[in-house]
N, C-alpha and C. Protein backbone atom coordinates (compact mmCIF):
# COMPACT_ATOMS: atom_id res chain seq x y z
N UNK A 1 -27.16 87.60 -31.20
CA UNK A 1 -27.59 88.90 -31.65
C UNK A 1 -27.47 89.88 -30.47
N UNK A 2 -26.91 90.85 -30.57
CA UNK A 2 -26.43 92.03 -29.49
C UNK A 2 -28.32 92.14 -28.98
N UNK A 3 -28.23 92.76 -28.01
CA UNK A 3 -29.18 93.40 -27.56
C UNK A 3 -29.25 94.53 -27.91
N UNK A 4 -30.81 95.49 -27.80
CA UNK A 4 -31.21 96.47 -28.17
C UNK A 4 -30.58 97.53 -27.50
N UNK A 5 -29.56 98.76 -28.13
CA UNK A 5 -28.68 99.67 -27.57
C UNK A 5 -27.66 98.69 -27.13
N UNK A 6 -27.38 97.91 -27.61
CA UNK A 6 -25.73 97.52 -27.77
C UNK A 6 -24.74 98.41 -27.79
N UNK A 7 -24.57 99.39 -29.14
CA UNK A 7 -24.21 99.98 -30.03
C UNK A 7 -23.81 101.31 -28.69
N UNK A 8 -24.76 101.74 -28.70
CA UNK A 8 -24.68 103.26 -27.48
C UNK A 8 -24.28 102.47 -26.21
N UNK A 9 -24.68 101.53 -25.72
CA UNK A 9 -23.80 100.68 -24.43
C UNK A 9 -22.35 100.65 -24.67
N UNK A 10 -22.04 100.05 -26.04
CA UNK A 10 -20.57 99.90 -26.10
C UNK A 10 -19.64 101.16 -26.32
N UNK A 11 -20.32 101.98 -26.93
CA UNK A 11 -19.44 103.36 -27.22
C UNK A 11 -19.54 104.13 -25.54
N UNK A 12 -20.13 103.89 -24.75
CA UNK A 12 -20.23 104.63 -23.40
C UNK A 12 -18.80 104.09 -22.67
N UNK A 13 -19.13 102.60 -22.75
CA UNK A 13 -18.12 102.26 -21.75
C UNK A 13 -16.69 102.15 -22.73
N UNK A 14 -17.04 102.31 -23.95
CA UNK A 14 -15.13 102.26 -24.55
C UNK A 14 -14.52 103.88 -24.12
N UNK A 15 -15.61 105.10 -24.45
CA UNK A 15 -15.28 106.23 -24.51
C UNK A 15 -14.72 106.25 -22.60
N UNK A 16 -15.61 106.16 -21.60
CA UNK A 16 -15.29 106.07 -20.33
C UNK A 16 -14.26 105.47 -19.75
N UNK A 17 -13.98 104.14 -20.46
CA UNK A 17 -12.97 103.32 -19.52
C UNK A 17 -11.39 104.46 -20.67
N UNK A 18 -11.52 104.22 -21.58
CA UNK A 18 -10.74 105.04 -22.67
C UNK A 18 -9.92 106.33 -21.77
N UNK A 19 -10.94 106.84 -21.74
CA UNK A 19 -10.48 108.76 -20.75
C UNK A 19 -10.65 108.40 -19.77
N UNK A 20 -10.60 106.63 -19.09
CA UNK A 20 -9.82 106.72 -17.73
C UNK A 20 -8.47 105.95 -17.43
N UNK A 21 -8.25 105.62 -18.60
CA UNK A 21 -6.59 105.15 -18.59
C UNK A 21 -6.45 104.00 -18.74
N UNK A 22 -8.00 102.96 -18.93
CA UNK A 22 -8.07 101.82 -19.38
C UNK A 22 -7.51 101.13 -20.69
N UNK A 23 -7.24 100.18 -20.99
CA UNK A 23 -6.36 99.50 -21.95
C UNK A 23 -7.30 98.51 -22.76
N UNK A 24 -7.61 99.17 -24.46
CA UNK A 24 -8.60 98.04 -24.83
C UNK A 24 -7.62 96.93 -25.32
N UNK A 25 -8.48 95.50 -25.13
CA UNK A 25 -8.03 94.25 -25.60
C UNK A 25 -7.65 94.23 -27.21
N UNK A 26 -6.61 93.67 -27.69
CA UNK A 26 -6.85 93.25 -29.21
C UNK A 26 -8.41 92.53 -29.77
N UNK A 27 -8.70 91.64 -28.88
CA UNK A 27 -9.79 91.33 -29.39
C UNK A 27 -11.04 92.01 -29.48
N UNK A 28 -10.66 93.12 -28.13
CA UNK A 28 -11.98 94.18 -28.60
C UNK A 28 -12.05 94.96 -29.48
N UNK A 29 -11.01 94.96 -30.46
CA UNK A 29 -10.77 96.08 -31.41
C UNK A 29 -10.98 95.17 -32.48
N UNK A 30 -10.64 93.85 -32.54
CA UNK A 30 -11.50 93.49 -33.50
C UNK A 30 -12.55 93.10 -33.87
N UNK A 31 -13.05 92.48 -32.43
CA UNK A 31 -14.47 92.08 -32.45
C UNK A 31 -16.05 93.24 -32.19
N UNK A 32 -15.21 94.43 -32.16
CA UNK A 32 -15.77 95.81 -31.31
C UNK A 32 -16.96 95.63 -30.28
N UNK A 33 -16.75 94.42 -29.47
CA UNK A 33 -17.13 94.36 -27.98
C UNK A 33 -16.20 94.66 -26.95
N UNK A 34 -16.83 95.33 -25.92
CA UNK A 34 -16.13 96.09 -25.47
C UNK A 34 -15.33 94.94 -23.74
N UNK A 35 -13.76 95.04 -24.59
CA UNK A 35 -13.16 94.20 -22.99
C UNK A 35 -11.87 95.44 -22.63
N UNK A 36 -11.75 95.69 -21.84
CA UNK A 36 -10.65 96.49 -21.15
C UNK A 36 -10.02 95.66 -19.99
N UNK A 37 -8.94 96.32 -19.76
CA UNK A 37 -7.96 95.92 -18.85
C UNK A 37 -7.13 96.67 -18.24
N UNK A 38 -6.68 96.72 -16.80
CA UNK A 38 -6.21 97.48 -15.82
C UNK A 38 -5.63 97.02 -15.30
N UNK A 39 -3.58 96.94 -15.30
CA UNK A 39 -2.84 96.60 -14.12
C UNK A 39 -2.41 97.59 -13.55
N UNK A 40 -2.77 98.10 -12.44
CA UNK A 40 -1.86 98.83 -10.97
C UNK A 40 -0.23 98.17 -10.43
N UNK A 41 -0.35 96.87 -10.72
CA UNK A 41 1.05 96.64 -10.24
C UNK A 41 0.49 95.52 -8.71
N UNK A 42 -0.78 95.47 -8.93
CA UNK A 42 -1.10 95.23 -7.58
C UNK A 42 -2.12 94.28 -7.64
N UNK A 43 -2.84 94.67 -8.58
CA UNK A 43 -4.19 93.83 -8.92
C UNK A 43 -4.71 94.02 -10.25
N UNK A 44 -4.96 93.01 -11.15
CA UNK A 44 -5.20 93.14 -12.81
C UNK A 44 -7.16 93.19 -12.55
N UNK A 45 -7.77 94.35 -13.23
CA UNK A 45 -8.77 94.40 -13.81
C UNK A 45 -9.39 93.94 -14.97
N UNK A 46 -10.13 93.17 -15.44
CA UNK A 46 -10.55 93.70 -16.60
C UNK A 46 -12.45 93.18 -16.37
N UNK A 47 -12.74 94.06 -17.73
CA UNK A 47 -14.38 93.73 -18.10
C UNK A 47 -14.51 93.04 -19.12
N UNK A 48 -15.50 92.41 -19.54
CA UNK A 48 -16.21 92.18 -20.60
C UNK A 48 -17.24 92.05 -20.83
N UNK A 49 -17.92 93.25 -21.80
CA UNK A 49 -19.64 93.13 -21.68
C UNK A 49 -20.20 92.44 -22.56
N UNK A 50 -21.05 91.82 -22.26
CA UNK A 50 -22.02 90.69 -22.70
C UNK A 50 -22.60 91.14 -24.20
N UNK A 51 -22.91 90.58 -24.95
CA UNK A 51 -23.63 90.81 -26.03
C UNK A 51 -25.44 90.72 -25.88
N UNK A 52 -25.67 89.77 -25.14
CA UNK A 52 -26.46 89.80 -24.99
C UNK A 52 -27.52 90.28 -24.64
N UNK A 53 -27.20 90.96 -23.00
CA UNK A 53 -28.07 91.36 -22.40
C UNK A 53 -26.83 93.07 -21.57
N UNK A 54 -27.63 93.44 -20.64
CA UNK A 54 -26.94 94.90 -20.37
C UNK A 54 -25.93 94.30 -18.54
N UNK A 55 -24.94 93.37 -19.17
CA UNK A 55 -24.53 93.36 -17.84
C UNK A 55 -22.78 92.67 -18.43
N UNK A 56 -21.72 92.59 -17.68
CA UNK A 56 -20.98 92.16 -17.92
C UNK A 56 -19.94 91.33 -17.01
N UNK A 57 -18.68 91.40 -17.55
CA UNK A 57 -18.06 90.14 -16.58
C UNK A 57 -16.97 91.13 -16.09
N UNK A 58 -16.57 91.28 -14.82
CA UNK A 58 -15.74 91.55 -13.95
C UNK A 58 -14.38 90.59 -13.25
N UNK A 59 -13.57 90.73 -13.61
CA UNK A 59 -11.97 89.90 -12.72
C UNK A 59 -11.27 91.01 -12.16
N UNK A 60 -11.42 90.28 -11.48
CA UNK A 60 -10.27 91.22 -10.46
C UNK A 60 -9.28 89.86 -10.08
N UNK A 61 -7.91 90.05 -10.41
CA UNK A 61 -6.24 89.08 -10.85
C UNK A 61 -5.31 89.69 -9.29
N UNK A 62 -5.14 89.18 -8.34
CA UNK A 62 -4.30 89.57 -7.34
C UNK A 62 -2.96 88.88 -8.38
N UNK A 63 -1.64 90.15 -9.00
CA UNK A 63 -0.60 89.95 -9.21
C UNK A 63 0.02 89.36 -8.59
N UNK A 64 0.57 89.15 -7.37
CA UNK A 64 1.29 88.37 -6.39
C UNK A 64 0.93 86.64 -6.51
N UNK A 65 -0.47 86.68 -6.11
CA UNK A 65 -0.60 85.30 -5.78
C UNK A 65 -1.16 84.34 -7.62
N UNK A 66 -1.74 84.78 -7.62
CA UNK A 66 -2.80 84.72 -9.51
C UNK A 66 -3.65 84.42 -8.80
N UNK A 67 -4.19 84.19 -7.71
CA UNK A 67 -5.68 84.28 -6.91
C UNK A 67 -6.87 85.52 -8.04
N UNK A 68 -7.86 84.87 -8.13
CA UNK A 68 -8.86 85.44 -8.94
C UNK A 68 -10.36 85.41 -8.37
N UNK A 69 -11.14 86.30 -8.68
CA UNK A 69 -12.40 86.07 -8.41
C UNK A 69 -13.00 86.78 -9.63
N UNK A 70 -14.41 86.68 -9.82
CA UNK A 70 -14.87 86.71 -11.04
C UNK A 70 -16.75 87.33 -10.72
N UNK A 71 -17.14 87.79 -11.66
CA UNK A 71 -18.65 88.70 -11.40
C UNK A 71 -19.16 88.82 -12.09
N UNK A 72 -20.62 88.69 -12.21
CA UNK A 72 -20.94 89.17 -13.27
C UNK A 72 -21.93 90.31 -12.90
N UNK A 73 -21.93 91.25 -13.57
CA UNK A 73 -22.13 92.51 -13.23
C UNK A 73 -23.90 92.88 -13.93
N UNK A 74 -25.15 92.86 -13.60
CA UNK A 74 -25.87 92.94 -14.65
C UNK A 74 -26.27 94.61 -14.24
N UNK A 75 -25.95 95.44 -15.26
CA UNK A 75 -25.89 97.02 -14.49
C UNK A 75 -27.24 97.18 -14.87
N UNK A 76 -28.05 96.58 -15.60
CA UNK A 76 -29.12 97.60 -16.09
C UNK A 76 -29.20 99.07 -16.72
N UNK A 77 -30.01 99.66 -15.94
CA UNK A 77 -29.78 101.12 -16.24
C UNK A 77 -28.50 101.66 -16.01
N UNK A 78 -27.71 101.32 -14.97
CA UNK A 78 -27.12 101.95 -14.38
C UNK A 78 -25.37 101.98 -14.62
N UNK A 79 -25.17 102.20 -15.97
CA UNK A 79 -23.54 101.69 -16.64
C UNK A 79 -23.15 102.91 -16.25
N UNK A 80 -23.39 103.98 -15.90
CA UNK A 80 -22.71 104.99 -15.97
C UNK A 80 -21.85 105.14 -14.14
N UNK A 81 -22.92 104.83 -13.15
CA UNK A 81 -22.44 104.25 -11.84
C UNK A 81 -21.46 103.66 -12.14
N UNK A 82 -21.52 102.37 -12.60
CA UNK A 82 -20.57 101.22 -12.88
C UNK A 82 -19.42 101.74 -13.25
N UNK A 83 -19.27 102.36 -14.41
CA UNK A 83 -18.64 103.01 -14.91
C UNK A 83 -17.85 104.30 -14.24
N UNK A 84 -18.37 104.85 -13.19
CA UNK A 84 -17.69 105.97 -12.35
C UNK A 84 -16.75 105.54 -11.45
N UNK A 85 -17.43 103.89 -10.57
CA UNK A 85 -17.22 103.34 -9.81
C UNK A 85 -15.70 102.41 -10.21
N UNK A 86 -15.66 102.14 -11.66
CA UNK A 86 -14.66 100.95 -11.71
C UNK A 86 -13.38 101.90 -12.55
N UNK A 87 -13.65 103.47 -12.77
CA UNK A 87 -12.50 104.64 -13.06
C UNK A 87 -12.00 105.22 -12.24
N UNK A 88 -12.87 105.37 -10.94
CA UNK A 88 -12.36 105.60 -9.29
C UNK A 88 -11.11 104.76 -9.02
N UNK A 89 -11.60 103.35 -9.10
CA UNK A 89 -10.98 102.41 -7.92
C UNK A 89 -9.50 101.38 -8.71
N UNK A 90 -9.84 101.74 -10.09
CA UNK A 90 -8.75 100.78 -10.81
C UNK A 90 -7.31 101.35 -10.63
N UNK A 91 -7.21 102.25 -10.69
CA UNK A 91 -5.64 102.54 -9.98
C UNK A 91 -4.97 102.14 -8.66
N UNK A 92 -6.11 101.78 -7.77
CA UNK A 92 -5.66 102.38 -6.10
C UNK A 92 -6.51 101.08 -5.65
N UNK A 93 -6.95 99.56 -6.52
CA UNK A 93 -7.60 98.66 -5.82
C UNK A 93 -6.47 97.75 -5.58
N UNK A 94 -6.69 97.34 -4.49
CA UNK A 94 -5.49 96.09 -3.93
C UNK A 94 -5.91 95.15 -3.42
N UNK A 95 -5.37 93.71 -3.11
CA UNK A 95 -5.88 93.06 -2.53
C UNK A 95 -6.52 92.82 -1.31
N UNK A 96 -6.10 94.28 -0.25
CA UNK A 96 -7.22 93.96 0.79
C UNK A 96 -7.32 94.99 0.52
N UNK A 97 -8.36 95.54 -0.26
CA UNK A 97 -9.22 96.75 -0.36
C UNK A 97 -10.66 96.72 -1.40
N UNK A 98 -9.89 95.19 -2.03
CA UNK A 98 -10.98 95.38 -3.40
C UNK A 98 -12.14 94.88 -2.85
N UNK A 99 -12.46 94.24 -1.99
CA UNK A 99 -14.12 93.95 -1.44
C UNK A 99 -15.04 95.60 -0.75
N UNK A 100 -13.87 96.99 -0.94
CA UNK A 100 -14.76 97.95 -0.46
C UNK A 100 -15.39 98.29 -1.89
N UNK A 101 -14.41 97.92 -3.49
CA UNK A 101 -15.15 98.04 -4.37
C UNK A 101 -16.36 97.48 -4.92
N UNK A 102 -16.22 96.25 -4.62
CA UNK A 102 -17.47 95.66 -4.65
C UNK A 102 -18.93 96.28 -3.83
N UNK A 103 -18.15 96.17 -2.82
CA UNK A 103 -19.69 96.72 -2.24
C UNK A 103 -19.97 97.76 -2.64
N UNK A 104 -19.40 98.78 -2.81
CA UNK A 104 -19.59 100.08 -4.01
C UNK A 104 -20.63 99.62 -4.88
N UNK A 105 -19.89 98.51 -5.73
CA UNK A 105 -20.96 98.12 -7.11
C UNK A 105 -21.75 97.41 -6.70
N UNK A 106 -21.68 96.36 -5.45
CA UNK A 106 -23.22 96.28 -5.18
C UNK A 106 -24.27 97.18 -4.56
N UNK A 107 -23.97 98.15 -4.05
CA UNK A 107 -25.24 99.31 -3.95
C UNK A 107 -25.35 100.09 -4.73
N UNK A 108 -24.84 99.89 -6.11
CA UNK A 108 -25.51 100.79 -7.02
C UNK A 108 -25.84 99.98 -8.21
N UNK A 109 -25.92 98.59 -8.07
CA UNK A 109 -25.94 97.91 -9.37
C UNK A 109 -27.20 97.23 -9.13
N UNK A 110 -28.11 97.15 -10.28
CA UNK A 110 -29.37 95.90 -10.10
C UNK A 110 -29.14 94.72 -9.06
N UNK A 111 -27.86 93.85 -10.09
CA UNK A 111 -27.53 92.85 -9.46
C UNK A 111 -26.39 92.92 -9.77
N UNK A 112 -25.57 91.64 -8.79
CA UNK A 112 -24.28 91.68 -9.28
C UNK A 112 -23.76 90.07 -8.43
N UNK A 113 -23.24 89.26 -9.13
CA UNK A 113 -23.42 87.99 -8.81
C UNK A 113 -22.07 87.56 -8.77
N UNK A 114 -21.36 86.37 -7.61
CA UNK A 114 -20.45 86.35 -7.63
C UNK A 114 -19.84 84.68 -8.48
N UNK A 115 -18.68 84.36 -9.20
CA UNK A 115 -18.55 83.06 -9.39
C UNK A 115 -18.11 82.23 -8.20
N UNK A 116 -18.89 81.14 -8.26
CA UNK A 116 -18.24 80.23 -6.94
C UNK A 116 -17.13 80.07 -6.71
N UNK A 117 -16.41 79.62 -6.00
CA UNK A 117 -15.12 79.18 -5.48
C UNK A 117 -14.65 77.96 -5.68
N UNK A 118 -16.12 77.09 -5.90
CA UNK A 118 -15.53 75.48 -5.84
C UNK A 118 -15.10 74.98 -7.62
N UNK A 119 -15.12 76.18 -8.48
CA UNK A 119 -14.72 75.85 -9.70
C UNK A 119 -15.45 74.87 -10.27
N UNK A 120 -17.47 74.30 -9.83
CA UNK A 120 -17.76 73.74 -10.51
C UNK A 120 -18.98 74.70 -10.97
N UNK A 121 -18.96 74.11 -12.46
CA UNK A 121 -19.80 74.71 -13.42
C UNK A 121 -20.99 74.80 -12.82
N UNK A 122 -21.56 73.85 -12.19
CA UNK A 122 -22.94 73.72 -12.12
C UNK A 122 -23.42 74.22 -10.78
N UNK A 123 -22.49 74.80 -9.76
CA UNK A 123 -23.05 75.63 -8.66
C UNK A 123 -23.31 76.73 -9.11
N UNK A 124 -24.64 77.58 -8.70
CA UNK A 124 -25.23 78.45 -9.18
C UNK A 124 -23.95 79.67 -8.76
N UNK A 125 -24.20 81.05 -9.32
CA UNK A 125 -23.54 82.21 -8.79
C UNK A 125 -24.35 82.49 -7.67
N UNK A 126 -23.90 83.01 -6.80
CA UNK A 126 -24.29 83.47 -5.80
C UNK A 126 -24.06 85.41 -5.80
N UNK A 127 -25.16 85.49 -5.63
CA UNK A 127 -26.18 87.08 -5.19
C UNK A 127 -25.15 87.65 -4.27
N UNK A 128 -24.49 89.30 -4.50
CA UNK A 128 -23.44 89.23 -3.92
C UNK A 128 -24.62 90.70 -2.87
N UNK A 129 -24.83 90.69 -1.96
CA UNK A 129 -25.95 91.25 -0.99
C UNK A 129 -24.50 92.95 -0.28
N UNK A 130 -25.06 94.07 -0.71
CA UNK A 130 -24.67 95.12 -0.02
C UNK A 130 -24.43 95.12 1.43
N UNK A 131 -23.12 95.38 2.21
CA UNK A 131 -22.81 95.44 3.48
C UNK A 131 -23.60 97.39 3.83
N UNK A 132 -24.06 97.77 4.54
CA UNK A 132 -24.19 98.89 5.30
C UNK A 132 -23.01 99.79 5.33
């Protein structure tokens, strides 16, 4: 069952990522949860927000290598940051640049958690902590 303001969550970030040049998924158009996607040529974006609760999933795809890392984003209040932050940087993020985006979204996000590296299920995410 969606969470409470689902509905106004999902129309924010379709209308936002939308009028920023973002690309919705087939499946978000049928399932009308909201997943977008962003290739630069350099590095593949995409989101997908949770049904559940007010936070979502973040990839960032280095084209060159298929090297991936993965996030989960819990914005809270704060989708519209998120949202400023990931219409800024999706054109112009590359592989050595995309950790200045992150830290972006970690000082303006509740939390924001990273997936492990060792590809096992059962290591927790790890707390991705704001650089200065």
């Amino acid at each position: 069952m969606p969470f409470e303001g689902f509905d106004e969550v999902s129309n924010t970030i379709t209308e936002y990522l939308t009028a920023a040049g973002w690309d919705r998924t087939t499946r978000s158009v049928e399932s009308e949860v909201p997943e977008f996607v962003s290739n630069n040529g350099q590095m593949r974006t995409s989101i997908f927000q949770h049904i559940s609760d007010k936070s979502l999933t973040l990839t960032l795809i280095d084209i060159q290598s298929g090297g991936y890392l993965r996030f989960e984003v819990r914005y809270g209040d704060s989708i519209h940051s998120l949202l400023g932050i990931l219409a800024a940087w999706h054109q112009h993020i590359t592989p050595e640049n995309f950790g200045i985006m992150v830290n972006e979204i970690a000082k303006e996000i509740p939390e924001l958690l990273a997936e492990p590296q060792d590809g096992d299920v059962d290591t927790p995410w790890e707390r991705v902590t704001p650089q200065a």
